[in-house]
PDB file of N, CA and C in Angstrom:
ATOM      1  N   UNK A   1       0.843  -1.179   0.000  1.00  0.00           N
ATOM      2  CA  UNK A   1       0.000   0.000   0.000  1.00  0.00           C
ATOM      3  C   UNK A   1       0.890   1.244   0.000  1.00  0.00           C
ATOM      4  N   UNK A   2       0.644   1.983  -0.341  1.00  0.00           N
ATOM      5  CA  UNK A   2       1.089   3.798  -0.791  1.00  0.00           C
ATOM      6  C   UNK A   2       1.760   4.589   0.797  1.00  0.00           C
ATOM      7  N   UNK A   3       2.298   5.292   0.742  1.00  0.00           N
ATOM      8  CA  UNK A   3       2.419   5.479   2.140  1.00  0.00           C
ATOM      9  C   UNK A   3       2.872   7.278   1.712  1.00  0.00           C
ATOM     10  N   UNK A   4       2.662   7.799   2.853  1.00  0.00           N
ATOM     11  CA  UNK A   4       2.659   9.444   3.220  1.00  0.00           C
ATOM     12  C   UNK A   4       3.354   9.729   4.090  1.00  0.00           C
ATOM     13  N   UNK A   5       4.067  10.558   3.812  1.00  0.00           N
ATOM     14  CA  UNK A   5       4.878  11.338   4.615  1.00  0.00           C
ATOM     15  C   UNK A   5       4.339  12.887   5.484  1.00  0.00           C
ATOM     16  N   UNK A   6       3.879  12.591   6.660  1.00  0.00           N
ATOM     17  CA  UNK A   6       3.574  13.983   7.538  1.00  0.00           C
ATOM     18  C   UNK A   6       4.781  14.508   8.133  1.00  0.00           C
ATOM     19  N   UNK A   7       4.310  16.043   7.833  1.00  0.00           N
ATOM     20  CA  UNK A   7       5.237  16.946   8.823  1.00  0.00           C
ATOM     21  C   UNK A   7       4.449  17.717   9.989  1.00  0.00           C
ATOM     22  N   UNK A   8       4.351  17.792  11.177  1.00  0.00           N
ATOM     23  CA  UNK A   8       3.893  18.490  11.817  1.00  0.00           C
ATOM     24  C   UNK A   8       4.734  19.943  11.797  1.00  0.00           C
ATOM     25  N   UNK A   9       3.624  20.935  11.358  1.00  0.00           N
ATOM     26  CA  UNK A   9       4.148  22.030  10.987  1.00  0.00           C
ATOM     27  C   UNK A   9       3.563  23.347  12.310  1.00  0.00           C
ATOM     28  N   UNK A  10       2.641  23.004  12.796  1.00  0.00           N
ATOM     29  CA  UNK A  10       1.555  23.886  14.003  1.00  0.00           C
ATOM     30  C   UNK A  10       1.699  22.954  15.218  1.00  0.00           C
ATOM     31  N   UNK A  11       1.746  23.522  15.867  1.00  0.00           N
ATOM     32  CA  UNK A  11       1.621  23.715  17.611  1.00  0.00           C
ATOM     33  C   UNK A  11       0.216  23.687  17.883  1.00  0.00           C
ATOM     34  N   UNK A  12      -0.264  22.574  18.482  1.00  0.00           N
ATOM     35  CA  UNK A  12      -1.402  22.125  19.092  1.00  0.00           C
ATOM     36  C   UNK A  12      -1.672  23.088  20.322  1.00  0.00           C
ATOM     37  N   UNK A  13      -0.429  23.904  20.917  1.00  0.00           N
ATOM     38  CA  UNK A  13      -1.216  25.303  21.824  1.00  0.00           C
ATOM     39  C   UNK A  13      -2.414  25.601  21.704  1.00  0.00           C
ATOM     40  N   UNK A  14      -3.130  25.750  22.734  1.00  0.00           N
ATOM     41  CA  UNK A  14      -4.425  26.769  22.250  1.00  0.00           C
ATOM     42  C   UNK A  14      -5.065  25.829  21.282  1.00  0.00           C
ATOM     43  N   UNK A  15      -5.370  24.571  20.961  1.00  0.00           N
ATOM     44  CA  UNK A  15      -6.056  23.779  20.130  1.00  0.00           C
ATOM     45  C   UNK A  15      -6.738  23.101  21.167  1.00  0.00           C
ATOM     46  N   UNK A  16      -8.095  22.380  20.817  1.00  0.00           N
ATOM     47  CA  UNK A  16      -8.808  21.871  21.127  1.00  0.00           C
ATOM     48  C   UNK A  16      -8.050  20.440  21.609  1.00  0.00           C
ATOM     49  N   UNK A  17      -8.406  19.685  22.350  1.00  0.00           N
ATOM     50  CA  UNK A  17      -7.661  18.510  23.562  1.00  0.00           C
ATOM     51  C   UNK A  17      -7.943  17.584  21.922  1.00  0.00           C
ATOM     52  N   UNK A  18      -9.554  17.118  21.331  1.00  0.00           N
ATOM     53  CA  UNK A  18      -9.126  16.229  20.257  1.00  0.00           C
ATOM     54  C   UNK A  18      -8.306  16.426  19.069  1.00  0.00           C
ATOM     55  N   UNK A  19      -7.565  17.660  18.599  1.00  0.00           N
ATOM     56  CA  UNK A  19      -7.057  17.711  17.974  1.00  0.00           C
ATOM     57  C   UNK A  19      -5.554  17.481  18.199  1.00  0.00           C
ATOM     58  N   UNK A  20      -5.345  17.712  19.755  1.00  0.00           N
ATOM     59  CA  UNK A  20      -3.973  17.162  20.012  1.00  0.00           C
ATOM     60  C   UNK A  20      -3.597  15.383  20.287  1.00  0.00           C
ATOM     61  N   UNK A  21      -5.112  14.857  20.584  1.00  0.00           N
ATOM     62  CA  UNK A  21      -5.241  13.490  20.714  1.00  0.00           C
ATOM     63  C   UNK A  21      -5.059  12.994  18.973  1.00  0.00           C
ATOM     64  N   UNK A  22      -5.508  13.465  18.049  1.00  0.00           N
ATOM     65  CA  UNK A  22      -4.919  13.268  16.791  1.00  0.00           C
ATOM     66  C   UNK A  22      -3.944  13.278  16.383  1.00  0.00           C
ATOM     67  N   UNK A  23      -3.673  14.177  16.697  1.00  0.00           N
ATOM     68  CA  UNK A  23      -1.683  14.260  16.462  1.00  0.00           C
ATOM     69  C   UNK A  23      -1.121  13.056  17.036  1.00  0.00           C
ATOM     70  N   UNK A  24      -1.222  12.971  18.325  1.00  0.00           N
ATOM     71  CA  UNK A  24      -0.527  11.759  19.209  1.00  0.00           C
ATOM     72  C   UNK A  24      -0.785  10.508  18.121  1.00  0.00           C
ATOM     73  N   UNK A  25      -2.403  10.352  17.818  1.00  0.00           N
ATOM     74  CA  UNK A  25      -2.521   9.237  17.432  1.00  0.00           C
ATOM     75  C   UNK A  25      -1.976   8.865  15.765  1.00  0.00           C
ATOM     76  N   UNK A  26      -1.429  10.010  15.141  1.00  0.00           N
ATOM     77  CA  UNK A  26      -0.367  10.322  13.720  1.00  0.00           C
ATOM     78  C   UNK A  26       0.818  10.082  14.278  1.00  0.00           C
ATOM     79  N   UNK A  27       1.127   9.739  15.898  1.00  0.00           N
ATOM     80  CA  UNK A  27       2.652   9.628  16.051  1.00  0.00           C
ATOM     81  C   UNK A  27       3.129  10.844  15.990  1.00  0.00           C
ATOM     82  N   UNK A  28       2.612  11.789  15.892  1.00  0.00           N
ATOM     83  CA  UNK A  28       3.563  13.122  16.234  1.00  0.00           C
ATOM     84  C   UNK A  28       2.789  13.846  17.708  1.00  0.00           C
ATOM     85  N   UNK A  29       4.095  14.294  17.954  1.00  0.00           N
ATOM     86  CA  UNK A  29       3.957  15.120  19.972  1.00  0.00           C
ATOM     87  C   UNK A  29       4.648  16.691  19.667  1.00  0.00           C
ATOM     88  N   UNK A  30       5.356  16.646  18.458  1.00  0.00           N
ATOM     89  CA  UNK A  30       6.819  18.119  18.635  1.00  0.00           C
ATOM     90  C   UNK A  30       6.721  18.461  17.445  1.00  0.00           C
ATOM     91  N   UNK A  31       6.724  19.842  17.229  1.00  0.00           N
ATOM     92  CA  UNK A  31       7.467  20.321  16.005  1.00  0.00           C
ATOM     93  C   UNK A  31       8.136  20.033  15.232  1.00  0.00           C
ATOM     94  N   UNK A  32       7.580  20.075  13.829  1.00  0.00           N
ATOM     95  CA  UNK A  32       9.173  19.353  12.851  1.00  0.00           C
ATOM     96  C   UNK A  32       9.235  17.988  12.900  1.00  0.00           C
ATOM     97  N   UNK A  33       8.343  17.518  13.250  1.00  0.00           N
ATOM     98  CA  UNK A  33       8.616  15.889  13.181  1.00  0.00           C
ATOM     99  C   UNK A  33       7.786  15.156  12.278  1.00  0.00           C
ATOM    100  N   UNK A  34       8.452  14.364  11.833  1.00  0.00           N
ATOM    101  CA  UNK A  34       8.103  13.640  10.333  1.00  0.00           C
ATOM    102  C   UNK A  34       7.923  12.407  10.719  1.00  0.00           C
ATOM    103  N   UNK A  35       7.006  11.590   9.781  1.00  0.00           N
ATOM    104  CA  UNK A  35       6.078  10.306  10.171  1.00  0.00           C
ATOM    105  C   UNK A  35       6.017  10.038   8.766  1.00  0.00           C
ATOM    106  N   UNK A  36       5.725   8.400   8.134  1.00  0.00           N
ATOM    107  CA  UNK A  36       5.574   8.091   7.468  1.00  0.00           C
ATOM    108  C   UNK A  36       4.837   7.204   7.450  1.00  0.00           C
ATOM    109  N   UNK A  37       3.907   7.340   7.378  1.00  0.00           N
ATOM    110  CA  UNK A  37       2.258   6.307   7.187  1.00  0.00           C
ATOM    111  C   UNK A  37       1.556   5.764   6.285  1.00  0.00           C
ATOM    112  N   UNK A  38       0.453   4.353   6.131  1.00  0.00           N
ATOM    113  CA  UNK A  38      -0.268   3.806   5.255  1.00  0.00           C
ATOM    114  C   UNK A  38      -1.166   5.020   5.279  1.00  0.00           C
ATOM    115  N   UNK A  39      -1.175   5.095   3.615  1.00  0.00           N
ATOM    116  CA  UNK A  39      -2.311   5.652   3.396  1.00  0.00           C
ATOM    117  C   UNK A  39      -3.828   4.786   3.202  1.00  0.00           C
ATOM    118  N   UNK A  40      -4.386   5.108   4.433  1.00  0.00           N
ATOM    119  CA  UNK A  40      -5.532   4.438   4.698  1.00  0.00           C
ATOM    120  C   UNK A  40      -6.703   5.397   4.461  1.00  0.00           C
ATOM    121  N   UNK A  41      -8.425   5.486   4.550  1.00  0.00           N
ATOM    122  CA  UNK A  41      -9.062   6.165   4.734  1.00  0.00           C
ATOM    123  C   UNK A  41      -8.775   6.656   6.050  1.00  0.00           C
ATOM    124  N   UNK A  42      -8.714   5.901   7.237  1.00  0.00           N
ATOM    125  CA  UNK A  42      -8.706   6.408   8.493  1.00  0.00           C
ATOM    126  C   UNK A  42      -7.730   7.546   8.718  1.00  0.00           C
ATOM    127  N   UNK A  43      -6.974   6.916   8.343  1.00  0.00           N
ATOM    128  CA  UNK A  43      -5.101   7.902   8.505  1.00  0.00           C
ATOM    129  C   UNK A  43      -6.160   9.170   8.061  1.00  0.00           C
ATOM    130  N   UNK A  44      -6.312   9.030   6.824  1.00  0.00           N
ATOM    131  CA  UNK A  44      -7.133  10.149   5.771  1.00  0.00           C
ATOM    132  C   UNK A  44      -7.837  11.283   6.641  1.00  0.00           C
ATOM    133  N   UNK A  45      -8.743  10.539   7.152  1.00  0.00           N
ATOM    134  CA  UNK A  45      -9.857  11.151   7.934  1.00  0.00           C
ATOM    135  C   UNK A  45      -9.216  11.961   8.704  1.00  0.00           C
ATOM    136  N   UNK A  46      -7.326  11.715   9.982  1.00  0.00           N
ATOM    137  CA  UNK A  46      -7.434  12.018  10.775  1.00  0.00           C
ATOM    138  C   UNK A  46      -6.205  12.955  10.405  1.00  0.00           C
ATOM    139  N   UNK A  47      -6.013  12.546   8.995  1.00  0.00           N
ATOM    140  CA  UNK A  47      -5.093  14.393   8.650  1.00  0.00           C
ATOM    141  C   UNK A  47      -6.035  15.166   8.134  1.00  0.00           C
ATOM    142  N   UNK A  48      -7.096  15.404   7.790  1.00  0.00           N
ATOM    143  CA  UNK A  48      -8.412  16.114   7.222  1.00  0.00           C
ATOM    144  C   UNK A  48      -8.358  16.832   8.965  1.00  0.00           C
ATOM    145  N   UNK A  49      -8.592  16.640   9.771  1.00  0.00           N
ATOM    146  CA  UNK A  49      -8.649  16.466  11.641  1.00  0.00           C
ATOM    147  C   UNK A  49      -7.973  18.001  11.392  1.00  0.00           C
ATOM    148  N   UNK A  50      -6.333  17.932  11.494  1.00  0.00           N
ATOM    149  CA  UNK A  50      -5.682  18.419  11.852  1.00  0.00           C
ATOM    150  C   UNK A  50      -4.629  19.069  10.361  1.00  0.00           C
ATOM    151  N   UNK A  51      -5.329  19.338   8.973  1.00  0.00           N
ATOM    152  CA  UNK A  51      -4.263  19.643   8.282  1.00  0.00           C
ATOM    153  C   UNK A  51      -4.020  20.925   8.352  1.00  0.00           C
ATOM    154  N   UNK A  52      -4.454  21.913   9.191  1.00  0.00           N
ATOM    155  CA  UNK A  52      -4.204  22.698   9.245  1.00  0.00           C
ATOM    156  C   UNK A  52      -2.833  23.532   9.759  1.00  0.00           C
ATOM    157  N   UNK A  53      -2.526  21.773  10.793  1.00  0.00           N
ATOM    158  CA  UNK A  53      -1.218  22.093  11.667  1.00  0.00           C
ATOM    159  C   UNK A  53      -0.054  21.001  11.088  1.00  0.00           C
ATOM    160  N   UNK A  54       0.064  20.368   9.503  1.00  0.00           N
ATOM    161  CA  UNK A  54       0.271  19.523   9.201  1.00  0.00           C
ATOM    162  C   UNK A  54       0.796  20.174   7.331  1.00  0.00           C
ATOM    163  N   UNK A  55       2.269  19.506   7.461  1.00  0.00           N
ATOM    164  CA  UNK A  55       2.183  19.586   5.769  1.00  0.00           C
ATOM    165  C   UNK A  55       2.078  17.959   5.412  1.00  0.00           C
ATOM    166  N   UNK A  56       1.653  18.132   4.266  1.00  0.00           N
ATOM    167  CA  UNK A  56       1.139  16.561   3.583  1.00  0.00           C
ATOM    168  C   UNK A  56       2.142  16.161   2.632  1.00  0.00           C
ATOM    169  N   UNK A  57       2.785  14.949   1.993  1.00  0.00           N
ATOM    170  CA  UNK A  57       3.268  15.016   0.980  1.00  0.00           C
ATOM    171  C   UNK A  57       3.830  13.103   0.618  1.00  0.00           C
ATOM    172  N   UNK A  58       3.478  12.636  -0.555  1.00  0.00           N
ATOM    173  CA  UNK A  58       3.951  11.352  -0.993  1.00  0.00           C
ATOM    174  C   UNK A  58       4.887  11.280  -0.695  1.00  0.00           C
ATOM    175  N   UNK A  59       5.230   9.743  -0.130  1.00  0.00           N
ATOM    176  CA  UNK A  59       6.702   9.192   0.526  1.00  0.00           C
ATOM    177  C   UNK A  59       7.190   8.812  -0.705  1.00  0.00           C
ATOM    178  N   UNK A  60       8.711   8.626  -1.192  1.00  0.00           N
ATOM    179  CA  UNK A  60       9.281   8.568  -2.120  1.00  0.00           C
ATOM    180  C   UNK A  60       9.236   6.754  -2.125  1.00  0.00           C
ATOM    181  N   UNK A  61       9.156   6.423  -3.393  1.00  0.00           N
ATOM    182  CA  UNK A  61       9.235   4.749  -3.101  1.00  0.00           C
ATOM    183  C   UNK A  61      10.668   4.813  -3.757  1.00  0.00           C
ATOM    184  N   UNK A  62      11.473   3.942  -2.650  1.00  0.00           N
ATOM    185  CA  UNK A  62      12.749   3.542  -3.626  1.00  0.00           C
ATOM    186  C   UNK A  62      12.978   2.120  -3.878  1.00  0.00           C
ATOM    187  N   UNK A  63      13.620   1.395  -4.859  1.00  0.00           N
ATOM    188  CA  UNK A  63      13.722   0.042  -4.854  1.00  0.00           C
ATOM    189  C   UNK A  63      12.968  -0.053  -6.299  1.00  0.00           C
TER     190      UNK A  63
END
């Protein structure tokens, strides 16, 4: 399956408690930190959540 690369780009400060429980549950807690995930609907759903504090972008396939 396809996979995505997140950057947490925004600070969950001053954000609503489920939007920081989203983040956690993307594996990101800090600034600047990059994750690489199945692109699933769910995943989908839960960067739609939070893309506001989030850059999006295709993981490179190598091989």
């Amino acid at each position: 399956m396809a996979k995505i690369r997140i950057t947490q780009t925004g600070s969950p400060i001053g954000r609503r408690g489920d939007q920081r429980a989203t983040l956690v549950a993307l594996g990101l807690n800090k600034m600047h930190r990059t994750k690489e995930v199945e692109d699933t609907p769910s995943t989908r759903g839960r960067i739609d959540k939070v893309k506001h504090l989030l850059r999006v972008e295709e993981a490179r396939q190598d091989g």
